[in-house]
N, C-alpha and C. Protein backbone atom coordinates (compact mmCIF):
# COMPACT_ATOMS: atom_id res chain seq x y z
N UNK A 1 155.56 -61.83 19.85
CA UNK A 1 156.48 -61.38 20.86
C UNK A 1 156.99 -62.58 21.65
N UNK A 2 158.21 -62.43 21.90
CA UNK A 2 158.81 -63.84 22.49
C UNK A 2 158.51 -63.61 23.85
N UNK A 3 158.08 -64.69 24.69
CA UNK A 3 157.98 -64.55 26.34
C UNK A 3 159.51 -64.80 27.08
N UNK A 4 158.94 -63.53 28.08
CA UNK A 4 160.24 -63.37 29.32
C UNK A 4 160.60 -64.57 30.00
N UNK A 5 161.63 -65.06 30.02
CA UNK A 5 161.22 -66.13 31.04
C UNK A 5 161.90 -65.28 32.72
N UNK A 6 160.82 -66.12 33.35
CA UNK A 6 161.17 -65.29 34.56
C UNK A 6 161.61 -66.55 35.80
N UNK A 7 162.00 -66.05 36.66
CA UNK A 7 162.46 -66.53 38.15
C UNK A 7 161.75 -66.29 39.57
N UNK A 8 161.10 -67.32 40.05
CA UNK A 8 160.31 -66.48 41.30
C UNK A 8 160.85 -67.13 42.54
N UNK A 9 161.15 -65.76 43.28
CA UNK A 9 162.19 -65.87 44.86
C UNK A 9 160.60 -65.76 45.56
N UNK A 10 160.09 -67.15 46.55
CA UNK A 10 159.46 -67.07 47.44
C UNK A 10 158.30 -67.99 47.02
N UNK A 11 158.51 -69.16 47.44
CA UNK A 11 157.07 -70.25 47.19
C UNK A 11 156.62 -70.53 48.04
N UNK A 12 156.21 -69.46 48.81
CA UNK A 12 155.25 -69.53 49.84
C UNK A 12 153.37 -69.37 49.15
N UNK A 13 152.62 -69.20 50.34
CA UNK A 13 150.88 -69.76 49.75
C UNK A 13 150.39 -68.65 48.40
N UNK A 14 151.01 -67.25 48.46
CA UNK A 14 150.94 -66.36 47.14
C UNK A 14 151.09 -66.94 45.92
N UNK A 15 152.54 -67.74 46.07
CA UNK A 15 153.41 -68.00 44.66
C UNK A 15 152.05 -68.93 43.80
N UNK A 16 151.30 -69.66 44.55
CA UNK A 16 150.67 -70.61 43.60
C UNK A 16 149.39 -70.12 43.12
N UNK A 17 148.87 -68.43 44.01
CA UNK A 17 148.10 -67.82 42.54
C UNK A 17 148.92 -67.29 41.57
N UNK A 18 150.60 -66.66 41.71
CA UNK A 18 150.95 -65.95 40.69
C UNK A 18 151.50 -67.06 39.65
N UNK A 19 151.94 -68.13 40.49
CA UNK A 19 152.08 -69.16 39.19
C UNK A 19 151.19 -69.70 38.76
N UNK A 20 150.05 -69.78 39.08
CA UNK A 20 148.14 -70.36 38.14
C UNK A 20 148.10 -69.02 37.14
N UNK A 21 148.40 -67.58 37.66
CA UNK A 21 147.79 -66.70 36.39
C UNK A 21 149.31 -66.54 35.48
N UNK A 22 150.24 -66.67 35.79
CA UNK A 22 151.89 -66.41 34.83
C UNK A 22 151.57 -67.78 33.83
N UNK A 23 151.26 -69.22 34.43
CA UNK A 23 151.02 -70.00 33.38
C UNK A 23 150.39 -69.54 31.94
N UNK A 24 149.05 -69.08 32.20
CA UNK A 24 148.23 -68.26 30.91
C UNK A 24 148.77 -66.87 30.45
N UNK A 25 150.33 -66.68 31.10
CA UNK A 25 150.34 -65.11 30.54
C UNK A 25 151.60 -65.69 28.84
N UNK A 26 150.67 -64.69 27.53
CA UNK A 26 151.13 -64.97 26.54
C UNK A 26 153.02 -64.19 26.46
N UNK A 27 153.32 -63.75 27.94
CA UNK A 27 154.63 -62.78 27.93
C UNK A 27 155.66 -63.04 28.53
N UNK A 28 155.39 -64.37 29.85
CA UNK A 28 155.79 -64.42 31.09
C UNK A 28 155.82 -65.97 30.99
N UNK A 29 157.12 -66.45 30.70
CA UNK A 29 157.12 -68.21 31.27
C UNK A 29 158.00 -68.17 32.58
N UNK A 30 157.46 -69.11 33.25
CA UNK A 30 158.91 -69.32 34.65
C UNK A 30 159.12 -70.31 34.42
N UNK A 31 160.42 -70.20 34.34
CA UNK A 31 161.42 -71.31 33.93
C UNK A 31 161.95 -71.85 35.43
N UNK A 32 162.01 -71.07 36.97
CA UNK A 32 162.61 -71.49 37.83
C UNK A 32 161.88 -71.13 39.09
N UNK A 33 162.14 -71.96 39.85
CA UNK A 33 162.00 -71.05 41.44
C UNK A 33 162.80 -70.91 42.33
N UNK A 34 162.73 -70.77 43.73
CA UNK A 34 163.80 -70.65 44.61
C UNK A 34 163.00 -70.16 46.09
N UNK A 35 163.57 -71.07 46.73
CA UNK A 35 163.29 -70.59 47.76
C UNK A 35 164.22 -70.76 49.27
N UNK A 36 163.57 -70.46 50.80
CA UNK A 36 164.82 -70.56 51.38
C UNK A 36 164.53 -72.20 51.99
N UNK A 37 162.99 -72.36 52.06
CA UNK A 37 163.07 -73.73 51.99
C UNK A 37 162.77 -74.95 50.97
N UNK A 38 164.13 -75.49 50.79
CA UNK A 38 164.49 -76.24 49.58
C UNK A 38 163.01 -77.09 49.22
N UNK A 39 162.48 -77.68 50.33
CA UNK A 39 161.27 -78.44 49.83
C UNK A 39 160.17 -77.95 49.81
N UNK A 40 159.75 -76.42 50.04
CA UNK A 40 158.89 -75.86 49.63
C UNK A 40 159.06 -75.32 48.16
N UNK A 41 160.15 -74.77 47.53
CA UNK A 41 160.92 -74.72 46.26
C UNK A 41 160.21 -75.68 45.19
N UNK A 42 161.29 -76.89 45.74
CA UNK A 42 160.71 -78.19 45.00
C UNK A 42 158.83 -79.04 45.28
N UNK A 43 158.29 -78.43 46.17
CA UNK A 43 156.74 -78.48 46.09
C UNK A 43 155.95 -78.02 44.62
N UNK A 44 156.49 -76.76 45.16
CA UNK A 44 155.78 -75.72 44.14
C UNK A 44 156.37 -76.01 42.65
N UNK A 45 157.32 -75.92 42.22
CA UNK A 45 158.07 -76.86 41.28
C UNK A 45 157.18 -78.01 40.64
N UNK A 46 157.62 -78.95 41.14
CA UNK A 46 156.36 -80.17 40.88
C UNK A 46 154.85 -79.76 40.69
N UNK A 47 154.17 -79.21 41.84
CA UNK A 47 152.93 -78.73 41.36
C UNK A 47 152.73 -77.76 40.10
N UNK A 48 153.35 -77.26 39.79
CA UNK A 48 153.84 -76.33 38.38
C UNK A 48 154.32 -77.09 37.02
N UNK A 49 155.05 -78.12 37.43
CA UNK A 49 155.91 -78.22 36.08
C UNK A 49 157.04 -77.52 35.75
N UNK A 50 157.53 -76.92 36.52
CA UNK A 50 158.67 -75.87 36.82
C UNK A 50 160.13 -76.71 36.63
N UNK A 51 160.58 -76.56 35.55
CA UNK A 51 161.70 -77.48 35.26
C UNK A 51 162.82 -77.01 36.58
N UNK A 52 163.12 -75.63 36.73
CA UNK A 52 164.29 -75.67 37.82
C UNK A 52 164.08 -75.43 39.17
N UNK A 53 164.79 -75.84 39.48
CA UNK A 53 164.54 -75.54 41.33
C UNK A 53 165.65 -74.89 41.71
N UNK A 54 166.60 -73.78 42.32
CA UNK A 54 167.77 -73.16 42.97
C UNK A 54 167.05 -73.04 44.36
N UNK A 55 168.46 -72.80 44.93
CA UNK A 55 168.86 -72.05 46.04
C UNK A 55 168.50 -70.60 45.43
N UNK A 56 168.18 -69.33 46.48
CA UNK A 56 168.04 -68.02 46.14
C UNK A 56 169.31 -67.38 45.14
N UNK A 57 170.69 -67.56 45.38
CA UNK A 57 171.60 -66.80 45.09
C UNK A 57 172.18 -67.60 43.74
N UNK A 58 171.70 -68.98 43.56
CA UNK A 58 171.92 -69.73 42.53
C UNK A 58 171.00 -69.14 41.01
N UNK A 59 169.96 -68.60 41.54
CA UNK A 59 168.88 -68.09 40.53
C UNK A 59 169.17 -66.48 40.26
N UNK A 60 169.80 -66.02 41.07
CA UNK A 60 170.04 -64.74 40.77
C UNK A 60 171.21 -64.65 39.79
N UNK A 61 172.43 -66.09 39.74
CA UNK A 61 172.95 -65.66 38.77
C UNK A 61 172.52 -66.62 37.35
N UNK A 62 171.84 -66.83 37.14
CA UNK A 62 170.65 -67.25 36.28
C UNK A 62 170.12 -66.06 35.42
N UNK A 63 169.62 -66.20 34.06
CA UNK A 63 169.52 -65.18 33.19
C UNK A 63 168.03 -64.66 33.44
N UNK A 64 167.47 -65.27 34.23
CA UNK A 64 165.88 -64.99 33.90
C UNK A 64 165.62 -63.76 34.89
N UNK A 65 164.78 -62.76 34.93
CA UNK A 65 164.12 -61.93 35.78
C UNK A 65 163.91 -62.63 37.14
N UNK A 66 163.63 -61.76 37.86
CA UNK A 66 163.76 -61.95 39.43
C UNK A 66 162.34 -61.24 39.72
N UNK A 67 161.39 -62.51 40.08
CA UNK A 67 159.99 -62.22 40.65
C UNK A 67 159.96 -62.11 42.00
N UNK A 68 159.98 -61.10 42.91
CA UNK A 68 159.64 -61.11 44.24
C UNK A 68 158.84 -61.41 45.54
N UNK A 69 158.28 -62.75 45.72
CA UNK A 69 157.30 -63.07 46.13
C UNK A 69 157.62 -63.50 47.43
N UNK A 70 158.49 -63.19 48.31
CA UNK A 70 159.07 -63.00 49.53
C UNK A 70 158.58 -62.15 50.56
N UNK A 71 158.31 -62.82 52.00
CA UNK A 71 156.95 -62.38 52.79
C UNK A 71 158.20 -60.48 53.36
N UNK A 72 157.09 -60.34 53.46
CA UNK A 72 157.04 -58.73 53.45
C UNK A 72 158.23 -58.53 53.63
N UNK A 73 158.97 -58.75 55.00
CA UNK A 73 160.86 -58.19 55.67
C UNK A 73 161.64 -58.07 55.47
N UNK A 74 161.31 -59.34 53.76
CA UNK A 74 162.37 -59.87 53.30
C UNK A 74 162.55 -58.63 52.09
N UNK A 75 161.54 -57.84 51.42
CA UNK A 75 161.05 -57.58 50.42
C UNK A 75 162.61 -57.05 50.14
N UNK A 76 162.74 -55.80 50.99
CA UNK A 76 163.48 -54.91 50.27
C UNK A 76 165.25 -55.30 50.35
N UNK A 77 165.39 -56.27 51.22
CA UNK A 77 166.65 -56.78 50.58
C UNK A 77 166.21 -58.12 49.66
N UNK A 78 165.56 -58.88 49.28
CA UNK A 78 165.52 -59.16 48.03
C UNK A 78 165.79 -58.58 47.07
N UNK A 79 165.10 -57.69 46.86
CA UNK A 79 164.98 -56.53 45.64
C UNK A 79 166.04 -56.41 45.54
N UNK A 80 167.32 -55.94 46.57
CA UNK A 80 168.66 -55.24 46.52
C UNK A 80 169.33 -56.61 45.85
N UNK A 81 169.23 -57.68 46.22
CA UNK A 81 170.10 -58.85 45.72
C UNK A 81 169.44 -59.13 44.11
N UNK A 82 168.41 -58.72 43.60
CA UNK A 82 168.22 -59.04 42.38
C UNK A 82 168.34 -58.15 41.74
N UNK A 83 168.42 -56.76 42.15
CA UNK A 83 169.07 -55.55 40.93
C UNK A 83 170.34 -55.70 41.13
N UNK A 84 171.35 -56.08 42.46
CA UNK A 84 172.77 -55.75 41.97
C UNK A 84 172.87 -57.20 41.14
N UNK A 85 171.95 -58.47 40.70
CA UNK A 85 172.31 -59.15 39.91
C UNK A 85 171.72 -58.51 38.53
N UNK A 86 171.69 -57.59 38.17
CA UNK A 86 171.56 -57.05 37.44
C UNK A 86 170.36 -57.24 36.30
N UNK A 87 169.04 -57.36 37.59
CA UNK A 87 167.82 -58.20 36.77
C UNK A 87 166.59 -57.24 37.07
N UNK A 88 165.52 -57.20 36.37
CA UNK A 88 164.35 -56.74 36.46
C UNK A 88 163.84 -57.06 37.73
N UNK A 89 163.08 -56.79 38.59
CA UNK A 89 162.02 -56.86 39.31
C UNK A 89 160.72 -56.48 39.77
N UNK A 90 160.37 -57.20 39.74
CA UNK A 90 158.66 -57.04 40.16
C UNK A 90 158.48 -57.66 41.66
N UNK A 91 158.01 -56.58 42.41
CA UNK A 91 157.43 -56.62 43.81
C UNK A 91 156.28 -56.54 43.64
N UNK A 92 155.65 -57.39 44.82
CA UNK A 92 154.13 -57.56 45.07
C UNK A 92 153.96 -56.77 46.00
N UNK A 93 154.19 -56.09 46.52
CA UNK A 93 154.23 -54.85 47.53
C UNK A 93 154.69 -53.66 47.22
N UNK A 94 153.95 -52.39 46.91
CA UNK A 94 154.44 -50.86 46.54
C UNK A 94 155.33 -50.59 47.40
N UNK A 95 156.18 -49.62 46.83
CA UNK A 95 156.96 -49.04 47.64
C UNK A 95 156.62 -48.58 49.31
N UNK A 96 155.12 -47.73 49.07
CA UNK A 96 154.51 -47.17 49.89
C UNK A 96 154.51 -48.38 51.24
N UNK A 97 154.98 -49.47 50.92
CA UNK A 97 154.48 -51.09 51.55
C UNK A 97 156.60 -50.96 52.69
N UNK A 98 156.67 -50.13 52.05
CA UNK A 98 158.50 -50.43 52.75
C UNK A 98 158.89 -49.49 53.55
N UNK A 99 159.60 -49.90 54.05
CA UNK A 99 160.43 -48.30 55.21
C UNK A 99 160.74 -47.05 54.07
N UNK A 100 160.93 -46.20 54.54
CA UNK A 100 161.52 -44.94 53.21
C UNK A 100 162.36 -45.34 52.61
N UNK A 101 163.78 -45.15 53.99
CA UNK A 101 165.04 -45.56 53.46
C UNK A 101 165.17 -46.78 52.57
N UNK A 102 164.13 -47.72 53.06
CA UNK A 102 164.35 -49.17 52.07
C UNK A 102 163.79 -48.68 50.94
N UNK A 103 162.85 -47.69 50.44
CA UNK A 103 162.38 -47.56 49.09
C UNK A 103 163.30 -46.95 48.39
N UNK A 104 164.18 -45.73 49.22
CA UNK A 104 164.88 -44.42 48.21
C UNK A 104 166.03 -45.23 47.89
N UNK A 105 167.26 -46.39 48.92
CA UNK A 105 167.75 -47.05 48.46
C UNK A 105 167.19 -48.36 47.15
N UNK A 106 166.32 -48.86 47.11
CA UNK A 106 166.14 -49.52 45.65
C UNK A 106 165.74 -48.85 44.77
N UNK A 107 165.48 -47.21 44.48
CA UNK A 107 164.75 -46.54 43.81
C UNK A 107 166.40 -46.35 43.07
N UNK A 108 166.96 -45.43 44.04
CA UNK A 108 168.33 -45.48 43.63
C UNK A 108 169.10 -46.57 43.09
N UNK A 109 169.28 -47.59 43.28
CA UNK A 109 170.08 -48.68 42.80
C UNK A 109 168.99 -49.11 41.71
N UNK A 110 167.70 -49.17 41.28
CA UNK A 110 167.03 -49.36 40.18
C UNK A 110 167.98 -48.36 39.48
């Protein structure tokens, strides 16, 4: 099976367990990151081996999946900016984790 390559919005202190266990996943390469601060981006990047670095809206129009690793506030308009780019997402936070309205709107636009 060929691996996804994926995109992760948010390199904050999370991103560097989900990028230690995505390294060993036989399904899941990240090819990029992004964040809102450029040198936390390019930290995590370097500590990874992470060939790309974007801006948020630069990676969304980028082919790879959209990993959500953006501290809680941000969650549910992330989400909205990476499905209307017309990409998969994975949140680290259940729905149950969001306002209603913020869930029934991405439930809907999923």
């Amino acid at each position: 099976m060929e691996r996804r390559k994926a995109g992760i919005i948010g390199c904050g202190t999370i991103s560097s367990v989900y990028l230690e266990n995505l390294q060993k996943s036989p399904l899941i390469e990240v090819v990029a990151v992004a964040d809102l601060l450029d040198k936390r981006a390019k930290e995590r990047a370097d500590e990874f081996n992470i060939e790309n670095v974007y801006k948020v809206d630069e990676l969304l129009r980028q082919p790879e999946i959209g990993l959500n690793l953006t501290v809680p506030g941000s969650h549910a308009r992330s989400d909205v900016a990476i499905l209307e780019a017309g990409k998969h997402v994975y949140n680290e936070l259940h729905f149950g984790a969001l306002k209603f309205t913020d869930h029934r709107a991405n439930a809907e636009l999923a």
